[in-house]
C-alpha atoms as a PDB file:
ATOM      1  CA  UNK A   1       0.000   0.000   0.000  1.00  0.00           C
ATOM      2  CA  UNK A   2       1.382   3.579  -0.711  1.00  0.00           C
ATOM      3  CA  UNK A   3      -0.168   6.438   1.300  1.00  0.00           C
ATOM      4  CA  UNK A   4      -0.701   9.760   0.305  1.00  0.00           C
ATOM      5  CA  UNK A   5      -1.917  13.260   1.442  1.00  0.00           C
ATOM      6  CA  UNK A   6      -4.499  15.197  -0.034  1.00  0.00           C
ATOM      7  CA  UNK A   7      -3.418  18.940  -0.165  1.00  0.00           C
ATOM      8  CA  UNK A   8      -6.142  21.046   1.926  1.00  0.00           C
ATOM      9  CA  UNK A   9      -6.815  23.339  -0.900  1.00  0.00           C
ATOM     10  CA  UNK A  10      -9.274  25.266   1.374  1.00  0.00           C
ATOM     11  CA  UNK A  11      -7.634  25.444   4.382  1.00  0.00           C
ATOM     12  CA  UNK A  12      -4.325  25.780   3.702  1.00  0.00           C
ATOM     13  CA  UNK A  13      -4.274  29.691   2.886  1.00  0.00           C
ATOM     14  CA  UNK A  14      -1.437  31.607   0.181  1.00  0.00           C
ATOM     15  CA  UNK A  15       1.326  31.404   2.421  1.00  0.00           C
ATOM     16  CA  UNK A  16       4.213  30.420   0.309  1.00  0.00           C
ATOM     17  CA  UNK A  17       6.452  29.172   2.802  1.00  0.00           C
ATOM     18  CA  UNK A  18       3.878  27.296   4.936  1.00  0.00           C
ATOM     19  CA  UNK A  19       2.948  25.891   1.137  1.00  0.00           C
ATOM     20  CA  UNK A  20       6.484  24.609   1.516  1.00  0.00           C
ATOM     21  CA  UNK A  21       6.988  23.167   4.669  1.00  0.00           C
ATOM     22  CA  UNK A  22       3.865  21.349   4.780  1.00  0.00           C
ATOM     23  CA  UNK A  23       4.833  19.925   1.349  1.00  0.00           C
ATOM     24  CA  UNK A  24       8.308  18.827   2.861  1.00  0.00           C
ATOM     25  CA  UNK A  25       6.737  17.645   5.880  1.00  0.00           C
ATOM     26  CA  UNK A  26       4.284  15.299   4.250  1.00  0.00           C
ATOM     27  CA  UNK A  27       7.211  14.064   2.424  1.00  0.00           C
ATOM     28  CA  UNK A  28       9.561  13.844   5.589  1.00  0.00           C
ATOM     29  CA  UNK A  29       6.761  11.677   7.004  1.00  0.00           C
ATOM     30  CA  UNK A  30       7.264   9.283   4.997  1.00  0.00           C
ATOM     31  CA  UNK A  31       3.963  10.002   2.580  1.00  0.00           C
ATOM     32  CA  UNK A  32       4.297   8.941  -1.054  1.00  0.00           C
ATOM     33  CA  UNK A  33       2.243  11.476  -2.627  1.00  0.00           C
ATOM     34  CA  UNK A  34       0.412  14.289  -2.242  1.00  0.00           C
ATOM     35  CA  UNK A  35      -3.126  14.960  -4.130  1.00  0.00           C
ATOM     36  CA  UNK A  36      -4.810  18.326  -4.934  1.00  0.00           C
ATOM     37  CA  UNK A  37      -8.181  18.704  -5.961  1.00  0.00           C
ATOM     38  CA  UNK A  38      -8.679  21.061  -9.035  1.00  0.00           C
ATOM     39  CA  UNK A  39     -11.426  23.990  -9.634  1.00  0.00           C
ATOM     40  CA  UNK A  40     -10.389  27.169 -11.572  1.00  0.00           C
ATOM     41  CA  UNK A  41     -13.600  29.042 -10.869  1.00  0.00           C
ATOM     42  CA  UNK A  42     -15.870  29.414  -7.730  1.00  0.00           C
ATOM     43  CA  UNK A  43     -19.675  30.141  -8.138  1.00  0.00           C
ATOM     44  CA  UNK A  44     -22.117  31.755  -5.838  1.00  0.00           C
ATOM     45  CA  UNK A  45     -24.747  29.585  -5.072  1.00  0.00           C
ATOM     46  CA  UNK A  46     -27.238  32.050  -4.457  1.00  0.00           C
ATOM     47  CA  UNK A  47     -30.932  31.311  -6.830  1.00  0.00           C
ATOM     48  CA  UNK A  48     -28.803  28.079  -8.347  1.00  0.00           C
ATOM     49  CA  UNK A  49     -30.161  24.865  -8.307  1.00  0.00           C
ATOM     50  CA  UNK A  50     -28.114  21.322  -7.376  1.00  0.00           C
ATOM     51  CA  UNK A  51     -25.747  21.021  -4.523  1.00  0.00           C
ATOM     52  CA  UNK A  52     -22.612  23.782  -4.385  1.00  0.00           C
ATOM     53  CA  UNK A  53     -19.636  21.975  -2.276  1.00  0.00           C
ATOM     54  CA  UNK A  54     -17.737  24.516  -3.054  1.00  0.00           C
ATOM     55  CA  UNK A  55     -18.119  28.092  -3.872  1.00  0.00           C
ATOM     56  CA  UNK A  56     -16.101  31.694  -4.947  1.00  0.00           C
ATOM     57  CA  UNK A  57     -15.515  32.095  -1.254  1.00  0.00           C
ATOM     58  CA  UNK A  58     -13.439  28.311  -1.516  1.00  0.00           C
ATOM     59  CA  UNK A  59      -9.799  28.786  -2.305  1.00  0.00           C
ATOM     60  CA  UNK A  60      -8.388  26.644  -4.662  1.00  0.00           C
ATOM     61  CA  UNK A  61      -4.396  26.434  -5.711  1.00  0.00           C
ATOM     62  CA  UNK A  62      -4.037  25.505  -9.358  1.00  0.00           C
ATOM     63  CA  UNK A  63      -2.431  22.077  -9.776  1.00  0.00           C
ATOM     64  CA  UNK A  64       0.030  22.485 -12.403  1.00  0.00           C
ATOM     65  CA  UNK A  65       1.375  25.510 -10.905  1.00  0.00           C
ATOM     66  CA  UNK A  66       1.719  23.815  -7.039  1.00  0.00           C
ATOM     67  CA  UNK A  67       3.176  20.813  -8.427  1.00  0.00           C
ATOM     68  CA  UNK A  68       6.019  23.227 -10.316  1.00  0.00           C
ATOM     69  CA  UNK A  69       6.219  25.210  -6.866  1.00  0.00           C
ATOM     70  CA  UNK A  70       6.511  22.119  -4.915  1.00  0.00           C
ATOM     71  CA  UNK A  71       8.993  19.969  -7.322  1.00  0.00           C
ATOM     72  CA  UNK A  72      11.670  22.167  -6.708  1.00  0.00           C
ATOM     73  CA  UNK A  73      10.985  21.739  -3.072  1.00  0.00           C
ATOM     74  CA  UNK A  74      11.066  17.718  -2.801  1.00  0.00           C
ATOM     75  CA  UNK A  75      12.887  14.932  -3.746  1.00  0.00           C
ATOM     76  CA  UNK A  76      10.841  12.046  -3.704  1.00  0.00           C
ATOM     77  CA  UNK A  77       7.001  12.658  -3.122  1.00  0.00           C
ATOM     78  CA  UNK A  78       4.568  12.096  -6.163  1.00  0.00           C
ATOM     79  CA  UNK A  79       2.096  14.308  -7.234  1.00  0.00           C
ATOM     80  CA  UNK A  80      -1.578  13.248  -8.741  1.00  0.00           C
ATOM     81  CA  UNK A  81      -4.081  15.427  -9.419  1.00  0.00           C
ATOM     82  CA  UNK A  82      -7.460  14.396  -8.221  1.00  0.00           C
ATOM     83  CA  UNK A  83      -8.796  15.680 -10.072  1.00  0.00           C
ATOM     84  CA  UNK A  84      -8.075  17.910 -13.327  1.00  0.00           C
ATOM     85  CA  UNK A  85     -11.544  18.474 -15.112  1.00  0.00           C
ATOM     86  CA  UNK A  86     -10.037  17.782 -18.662  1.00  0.00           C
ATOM     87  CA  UNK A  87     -13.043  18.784 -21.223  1.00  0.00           C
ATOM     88  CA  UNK A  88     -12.822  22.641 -19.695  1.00  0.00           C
ATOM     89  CA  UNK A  89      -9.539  23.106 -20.200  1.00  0.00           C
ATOM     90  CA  UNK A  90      -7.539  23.364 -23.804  1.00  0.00           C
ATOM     91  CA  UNK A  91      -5.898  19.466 -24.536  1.00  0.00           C
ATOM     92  CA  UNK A  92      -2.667  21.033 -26.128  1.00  0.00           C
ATOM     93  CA  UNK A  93      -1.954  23.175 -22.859  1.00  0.00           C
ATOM     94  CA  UNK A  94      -2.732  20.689 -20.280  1.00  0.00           C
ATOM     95  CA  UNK A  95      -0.773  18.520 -22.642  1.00  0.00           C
ATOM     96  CA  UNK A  96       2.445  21.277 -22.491  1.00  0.00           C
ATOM     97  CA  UNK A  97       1.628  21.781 -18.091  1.00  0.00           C
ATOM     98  CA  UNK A  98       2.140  18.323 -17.710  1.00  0.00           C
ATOM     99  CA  UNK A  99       4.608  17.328 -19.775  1.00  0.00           C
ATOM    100  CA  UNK A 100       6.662  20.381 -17.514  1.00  0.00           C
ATOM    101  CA  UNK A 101       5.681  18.992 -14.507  1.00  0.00           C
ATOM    102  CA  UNK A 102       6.738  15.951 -15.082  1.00  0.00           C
ATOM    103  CA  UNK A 103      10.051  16.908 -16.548  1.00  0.00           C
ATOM    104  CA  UNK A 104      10.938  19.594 -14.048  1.00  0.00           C
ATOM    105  CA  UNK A 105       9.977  16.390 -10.905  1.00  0.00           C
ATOM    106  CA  UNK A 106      12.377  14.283 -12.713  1.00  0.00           C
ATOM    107  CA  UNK A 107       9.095  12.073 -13.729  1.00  0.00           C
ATOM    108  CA  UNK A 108       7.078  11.879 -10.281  1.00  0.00           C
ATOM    109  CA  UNK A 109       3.340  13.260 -11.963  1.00  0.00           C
ATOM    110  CA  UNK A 110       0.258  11.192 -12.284  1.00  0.00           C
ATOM    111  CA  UNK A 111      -2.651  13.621 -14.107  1.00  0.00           C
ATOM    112  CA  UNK A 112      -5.572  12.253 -12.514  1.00  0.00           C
ATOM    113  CA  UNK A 113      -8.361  13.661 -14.690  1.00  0.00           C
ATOM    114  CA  UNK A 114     -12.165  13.625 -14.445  1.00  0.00           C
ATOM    115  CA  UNK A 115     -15.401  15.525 -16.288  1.00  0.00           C
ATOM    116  CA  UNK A 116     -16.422  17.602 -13.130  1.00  0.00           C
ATOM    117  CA  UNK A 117     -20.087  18.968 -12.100  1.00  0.00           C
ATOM    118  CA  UNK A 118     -19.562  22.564 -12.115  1.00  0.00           C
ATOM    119  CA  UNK A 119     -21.146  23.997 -15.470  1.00  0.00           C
ATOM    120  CA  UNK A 120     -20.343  26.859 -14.486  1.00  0.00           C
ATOM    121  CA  UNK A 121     -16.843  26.895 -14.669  1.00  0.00           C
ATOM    122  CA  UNK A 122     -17.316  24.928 -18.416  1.00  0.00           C
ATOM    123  CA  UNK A 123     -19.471  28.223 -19.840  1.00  0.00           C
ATOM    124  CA  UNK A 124     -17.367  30.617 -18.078  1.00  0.00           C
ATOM    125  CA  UNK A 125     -14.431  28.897 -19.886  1.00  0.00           C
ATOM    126  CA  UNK A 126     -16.063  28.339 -23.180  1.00  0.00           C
ATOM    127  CA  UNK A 127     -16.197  24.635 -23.666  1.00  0.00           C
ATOM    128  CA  UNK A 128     -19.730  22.453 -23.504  1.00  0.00           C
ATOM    129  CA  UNK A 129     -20.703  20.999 -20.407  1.00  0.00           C
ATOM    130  CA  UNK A 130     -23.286  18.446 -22.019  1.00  0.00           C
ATOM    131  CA  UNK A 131     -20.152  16.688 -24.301  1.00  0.00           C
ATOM    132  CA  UNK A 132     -17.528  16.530 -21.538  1.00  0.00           C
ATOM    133  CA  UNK A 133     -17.275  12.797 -21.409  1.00  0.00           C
ATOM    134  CA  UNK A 134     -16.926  12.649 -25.031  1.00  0.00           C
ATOM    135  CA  UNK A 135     -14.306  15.316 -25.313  1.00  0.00           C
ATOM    136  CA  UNK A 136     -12.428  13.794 -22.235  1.00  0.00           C
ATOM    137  CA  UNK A 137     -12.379  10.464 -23.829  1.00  0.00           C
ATOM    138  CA  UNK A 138     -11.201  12.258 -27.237  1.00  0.00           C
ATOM    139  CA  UNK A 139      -8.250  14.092 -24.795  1.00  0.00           C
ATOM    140  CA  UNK A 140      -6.974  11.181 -23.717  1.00  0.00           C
ATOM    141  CA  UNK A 141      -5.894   9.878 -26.939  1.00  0.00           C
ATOM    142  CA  UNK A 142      -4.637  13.280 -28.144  1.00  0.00           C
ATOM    143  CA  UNK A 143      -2.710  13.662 -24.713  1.00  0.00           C
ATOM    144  CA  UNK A 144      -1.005  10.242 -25.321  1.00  0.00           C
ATOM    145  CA  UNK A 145      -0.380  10.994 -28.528  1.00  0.00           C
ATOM    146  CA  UNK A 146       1.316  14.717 -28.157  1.00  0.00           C
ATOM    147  CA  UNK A 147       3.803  12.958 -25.010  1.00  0.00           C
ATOM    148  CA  UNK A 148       5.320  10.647 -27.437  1.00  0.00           C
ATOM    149  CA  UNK A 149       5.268  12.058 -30.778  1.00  0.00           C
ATOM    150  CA  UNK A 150       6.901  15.221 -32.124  1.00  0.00           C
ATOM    151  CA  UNK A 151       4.681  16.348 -34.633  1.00  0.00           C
ATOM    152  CA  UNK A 152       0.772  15.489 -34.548  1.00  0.00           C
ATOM    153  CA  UNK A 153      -1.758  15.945 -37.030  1.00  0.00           C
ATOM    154  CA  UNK A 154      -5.473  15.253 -35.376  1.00  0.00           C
ATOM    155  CA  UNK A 155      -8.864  16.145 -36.489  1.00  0.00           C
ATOM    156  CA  UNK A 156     -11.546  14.908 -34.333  1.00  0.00           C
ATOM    157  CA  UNK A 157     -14.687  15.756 -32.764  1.00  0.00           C
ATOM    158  CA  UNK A 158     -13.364  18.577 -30.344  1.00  0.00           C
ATOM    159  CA  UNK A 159      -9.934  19.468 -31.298  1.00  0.00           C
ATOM    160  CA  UNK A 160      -7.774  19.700 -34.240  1.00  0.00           C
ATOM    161  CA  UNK A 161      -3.837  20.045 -34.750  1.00  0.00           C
ATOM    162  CA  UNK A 162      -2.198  20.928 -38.211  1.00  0.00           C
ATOM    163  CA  UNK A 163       0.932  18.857 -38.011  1.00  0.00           C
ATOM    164  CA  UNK A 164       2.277  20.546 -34.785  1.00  0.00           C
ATOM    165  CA  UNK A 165       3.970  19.393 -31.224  1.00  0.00           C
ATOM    166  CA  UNK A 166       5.614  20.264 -28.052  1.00  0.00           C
ATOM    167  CA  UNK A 167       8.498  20.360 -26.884  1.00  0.00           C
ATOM    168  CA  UNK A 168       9.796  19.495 -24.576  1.00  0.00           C
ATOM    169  CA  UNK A 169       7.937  16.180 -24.231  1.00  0.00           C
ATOM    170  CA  UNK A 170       8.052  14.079 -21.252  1.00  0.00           C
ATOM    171  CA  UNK A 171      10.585  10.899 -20.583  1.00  0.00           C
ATOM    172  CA  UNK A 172       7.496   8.727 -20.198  1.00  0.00           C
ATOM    173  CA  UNK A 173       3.513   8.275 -20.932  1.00  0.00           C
ATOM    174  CA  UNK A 174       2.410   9.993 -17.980  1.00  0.00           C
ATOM    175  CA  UNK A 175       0.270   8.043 -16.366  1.00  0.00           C
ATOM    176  CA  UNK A 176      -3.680   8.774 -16.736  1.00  0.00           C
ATOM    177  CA  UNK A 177      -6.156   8.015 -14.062  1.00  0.00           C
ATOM    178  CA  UNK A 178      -9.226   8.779 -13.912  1.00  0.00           C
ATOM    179  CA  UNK A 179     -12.362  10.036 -11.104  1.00  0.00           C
ATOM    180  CA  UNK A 180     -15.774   9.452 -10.955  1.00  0.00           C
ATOM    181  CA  UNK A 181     -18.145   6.551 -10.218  1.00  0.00           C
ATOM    182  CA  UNK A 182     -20.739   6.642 -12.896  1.00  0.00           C
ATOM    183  CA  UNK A 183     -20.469   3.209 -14.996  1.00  0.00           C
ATOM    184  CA  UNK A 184     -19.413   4.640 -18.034  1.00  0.00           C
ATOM    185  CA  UNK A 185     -16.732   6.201 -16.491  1.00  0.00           C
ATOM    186  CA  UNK A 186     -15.721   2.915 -14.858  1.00  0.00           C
ATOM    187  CA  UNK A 187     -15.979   1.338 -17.839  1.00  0.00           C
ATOM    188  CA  UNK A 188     -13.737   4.025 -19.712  1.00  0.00           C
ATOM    189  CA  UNK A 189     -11.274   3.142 -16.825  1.00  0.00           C
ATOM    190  CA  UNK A 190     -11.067  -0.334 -17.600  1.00  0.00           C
ATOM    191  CA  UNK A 191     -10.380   0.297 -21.455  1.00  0.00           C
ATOM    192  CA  UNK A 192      -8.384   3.557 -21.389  1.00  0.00           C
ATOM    193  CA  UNK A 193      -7.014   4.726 -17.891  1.00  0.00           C
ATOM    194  CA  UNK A 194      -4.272   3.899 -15.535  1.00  0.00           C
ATOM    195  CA  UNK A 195      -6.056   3.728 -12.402  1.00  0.00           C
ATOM    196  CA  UNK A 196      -8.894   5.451 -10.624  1.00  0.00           C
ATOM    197  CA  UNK A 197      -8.908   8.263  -8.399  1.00  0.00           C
ATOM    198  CA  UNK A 198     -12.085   6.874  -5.763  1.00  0.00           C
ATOM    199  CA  UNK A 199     -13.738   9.432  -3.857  1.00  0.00           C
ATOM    200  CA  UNK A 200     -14.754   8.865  -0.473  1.00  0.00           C
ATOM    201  CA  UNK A 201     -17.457   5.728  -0.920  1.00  0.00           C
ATOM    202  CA  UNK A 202     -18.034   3.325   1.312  1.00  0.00           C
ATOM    203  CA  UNK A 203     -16.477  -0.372   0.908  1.00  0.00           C
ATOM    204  CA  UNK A 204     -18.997  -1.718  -0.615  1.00  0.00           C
ATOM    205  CA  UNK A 205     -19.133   0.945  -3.429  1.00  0.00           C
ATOM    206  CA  UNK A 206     -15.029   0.649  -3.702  1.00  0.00           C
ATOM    207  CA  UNK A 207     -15.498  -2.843  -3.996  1.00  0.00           C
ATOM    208  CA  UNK A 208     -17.985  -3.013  -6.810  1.00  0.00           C
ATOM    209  CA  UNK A 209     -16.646  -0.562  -8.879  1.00  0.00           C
ATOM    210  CA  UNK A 210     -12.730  -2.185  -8.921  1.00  0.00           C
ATOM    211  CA  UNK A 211     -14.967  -5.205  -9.915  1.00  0.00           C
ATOM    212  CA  UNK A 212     -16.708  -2.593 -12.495  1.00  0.00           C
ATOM    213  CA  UNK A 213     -13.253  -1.402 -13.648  1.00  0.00           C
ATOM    214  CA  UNK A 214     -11.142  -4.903 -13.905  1.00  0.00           C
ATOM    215  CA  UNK A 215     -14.174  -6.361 -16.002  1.00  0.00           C
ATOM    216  CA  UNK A 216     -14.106  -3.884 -18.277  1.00  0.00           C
ATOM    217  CA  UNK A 217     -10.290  -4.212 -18.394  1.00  0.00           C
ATOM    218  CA  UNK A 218     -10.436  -7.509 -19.424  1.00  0.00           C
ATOM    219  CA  UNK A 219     -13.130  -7.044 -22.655  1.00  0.00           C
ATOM    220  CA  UNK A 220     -10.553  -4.777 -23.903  1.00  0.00           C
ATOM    221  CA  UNK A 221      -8.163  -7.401 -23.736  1.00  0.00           C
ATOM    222  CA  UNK A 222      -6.541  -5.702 -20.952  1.00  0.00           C
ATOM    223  CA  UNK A 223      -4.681  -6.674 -17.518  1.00  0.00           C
ATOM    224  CA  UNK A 224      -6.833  -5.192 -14.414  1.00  0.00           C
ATOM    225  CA  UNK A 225      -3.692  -5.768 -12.140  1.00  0.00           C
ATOM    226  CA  UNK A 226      -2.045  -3.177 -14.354  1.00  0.00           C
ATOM    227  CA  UNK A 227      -4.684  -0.562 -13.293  1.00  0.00           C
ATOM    228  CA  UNK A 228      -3.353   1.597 -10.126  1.00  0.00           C
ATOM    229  CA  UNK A 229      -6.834   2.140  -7.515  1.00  0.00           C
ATOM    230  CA  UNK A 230      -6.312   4.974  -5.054  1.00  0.00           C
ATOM    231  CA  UNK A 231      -9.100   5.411  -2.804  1.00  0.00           C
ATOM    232  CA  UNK A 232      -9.069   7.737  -0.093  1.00  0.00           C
ATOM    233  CA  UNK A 233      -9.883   7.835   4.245  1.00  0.00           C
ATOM    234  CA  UNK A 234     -11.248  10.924   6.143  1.00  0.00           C
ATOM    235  CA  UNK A 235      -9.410  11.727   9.563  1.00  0.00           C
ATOM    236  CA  UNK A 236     -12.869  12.183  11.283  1.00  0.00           C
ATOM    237  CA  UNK A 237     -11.766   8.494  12.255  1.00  0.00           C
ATOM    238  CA  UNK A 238      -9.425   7.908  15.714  1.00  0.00           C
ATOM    239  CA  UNK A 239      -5.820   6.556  13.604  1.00  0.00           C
ATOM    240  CA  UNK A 240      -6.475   2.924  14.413  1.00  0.00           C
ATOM    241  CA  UNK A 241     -10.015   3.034  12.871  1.00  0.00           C
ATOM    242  CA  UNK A 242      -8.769   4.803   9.950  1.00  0.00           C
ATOM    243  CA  UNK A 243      -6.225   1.771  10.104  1.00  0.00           C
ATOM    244  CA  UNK A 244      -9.335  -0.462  10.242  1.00  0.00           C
ATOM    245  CA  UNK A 245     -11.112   1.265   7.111  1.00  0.00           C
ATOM    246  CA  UNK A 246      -7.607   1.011   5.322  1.00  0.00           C
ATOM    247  CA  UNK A 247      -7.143  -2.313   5.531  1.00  0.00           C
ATOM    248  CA  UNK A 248     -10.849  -2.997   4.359  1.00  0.00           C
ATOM    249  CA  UNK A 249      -9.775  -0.591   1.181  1.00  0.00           C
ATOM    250  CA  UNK A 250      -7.134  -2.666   0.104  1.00  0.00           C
ATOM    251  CA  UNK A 251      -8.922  -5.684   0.681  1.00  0.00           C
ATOM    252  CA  UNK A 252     -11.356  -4.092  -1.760  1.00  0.00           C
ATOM    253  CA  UNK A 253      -9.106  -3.316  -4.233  1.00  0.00           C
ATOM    254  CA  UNK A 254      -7.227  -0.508  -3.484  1.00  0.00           C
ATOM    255  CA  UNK A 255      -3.246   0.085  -3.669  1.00  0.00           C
ATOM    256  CA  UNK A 256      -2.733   3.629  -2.802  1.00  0.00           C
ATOM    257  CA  UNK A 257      -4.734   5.502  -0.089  1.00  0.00           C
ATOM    258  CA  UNK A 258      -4.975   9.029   0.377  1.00  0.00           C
ATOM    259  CA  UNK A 259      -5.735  10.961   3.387  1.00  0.00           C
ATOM    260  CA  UNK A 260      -8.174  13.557   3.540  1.00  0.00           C
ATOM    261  CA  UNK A 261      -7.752  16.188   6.652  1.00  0.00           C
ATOM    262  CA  UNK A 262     -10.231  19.146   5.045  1.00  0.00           C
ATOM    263  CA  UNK A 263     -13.623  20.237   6.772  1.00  0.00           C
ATOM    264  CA  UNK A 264     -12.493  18.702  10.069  1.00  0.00           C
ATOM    265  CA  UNK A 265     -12.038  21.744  11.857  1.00  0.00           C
ATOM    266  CA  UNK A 266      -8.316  21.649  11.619  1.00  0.00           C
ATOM    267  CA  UNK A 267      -7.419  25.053  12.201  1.00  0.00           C
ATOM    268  CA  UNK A 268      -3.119  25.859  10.796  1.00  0.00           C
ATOM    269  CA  UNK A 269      -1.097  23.537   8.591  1.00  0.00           C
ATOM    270  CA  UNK A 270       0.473  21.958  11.456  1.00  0.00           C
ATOM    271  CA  UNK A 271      -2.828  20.961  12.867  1.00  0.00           C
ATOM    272  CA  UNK A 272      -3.350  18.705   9.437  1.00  0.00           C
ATOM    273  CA  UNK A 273       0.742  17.872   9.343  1.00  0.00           C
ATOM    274  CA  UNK A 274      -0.214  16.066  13.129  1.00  0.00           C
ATOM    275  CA  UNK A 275      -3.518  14.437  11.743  1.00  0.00           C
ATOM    276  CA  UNK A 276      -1.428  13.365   9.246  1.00  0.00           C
ATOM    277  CA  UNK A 277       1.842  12.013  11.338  1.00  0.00           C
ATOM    278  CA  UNK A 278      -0.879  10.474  13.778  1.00  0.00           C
ATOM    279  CA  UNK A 279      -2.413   8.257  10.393  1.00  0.00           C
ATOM    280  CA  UNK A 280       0.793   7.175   9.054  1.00  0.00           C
ATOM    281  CA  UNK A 281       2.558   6.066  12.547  1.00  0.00           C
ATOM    282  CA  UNK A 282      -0.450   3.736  13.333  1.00  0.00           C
ATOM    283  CA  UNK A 283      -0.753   2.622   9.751  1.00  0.00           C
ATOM    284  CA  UNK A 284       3.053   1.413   9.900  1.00  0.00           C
ATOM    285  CA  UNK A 285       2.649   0.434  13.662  1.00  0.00           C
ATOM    286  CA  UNK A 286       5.653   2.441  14.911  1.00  0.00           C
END
């Protein structure tokens, strides 16, 4: 099992240098990766139907740039992104952002991607809300295709490229997971992702949608052992029944577990850096 942190986008603040030393501290804990959720615009909620988790007044640090930021302040933590919402953003930039990433962390990225629920953010950003699992599908080839080849020519549904590339590319395919629970996302797991970015489900959900995923691995002639699941445990727990719920996670499937110390009334980075020590030391029984 490899553990990670998720980065408390909301709590955290814009301190710089306690940006720093709670990446470095997560890292000197012995954590394998760190995970920050992605929104690039906040709505106000006010008159708006559906269910607003998060709003203008939530702060949000944009991936790409943190990761860049925080490469240059590890060594050995991972970052994954959990998650990017691909079909709002342009596929050639995200393409360039991670292919830097990547390059400048001497290859320790994983772009966790996903289709999001904020339509706001998609018609404030001019893409269509309505064909974002077709266009993410779509990205994911194009993606794939502008790592590893220097000059693309691509004309499909949502984006086109005249014969063009970037540079520089990444050492690697960076690896693609994926979030979201719906079963056509599972089953676009299974046929074109990496591994899958769970939210926070119960076992039972966990548990039927790795079975979800690793069947639909195997129609595409695929092996589901090759598919990374990272599913994550709130610290509302005491450690040892977070312990508990981890072990009953990786029974279910899962490899990598990610810690989630937001909305717990954790008031200063330090106060999540303890939640956090207090996790890892039972998990590893020292």
């Amino acid at each position: 099992m490899r553990y990670g942190a998720i980065f408390p986008q909301t709590e955290i603040g814009t301190d710089p240098i306690a940006i720093r030393d709670y990446a470095q501290a997560v890292e000197g804990l012995g954590y394998d990766y760190l995970l920050a959720y992605d929104h690039v615009l906040g709505a106000d909620p006010e008159g708006r139907e559906g269910r607003w988790p998060y709003t203008y007044l939530s702060s949000f640090h944009e991936p790409f740039a943190l990761f860049s930021y925080l490469a240059g302040l590890t060594e050995r933590i991972e970052f994954i992104s959990g998650v990017i919402i691909l079909p709002q953003r342009q596929t050639a930039l995200v393409a360039k952002q991670a292919a830097e990433v990547d390059i400048l962390s001497g290859g320790r990225l994983i772009l966790g991607i996903g289709s999001g629920w904020n339509y706001l953010e998609y018609e404030s950003l001019g893409e269509g809300f309505h064909t974002r699992g077709r266009r993410l599908e779509e990205q994911v080839g194009l993606l794939r295709r502008l790592w590893s080849e220097p000059l693309v020519e691509f004309e499909g549904d949502f984006d086109r490229i005249p014969a063009a590339g970037i540079n520089p590319r990444p050492n690697r395919l960076i690896p693609i997971w994926m979030g979201g629970t719906a079963p056509v996302v599972l089953d676009r797991i299974g046929r074109i992702g990496d591994g899958w970015v769970a939210g926070r489900g119960d076992i039972e959900q966990v548990a039927d949608s790795v079975e979800a995923i690793h069947a639909a691995a195997e129609r595409a002639g695929r092996d589901p052992s090759e598919i990374g699941i990272g599913a994550s445990v709130s610290y509302h727990r005491t450690p040892e029944e977070q312990v508990a719920f981890a072990a009953r996670l990786e029974a279910a499937g899962a490899d990598r577990l990610h810690v989630l110390t937001m909305d717990l009334g954790l008031e200063t980075p330090g106060d999540h850096i303890d939640a956090l020590r207090a996790f890892i030391e039972a998990a590893r029984g020292s």
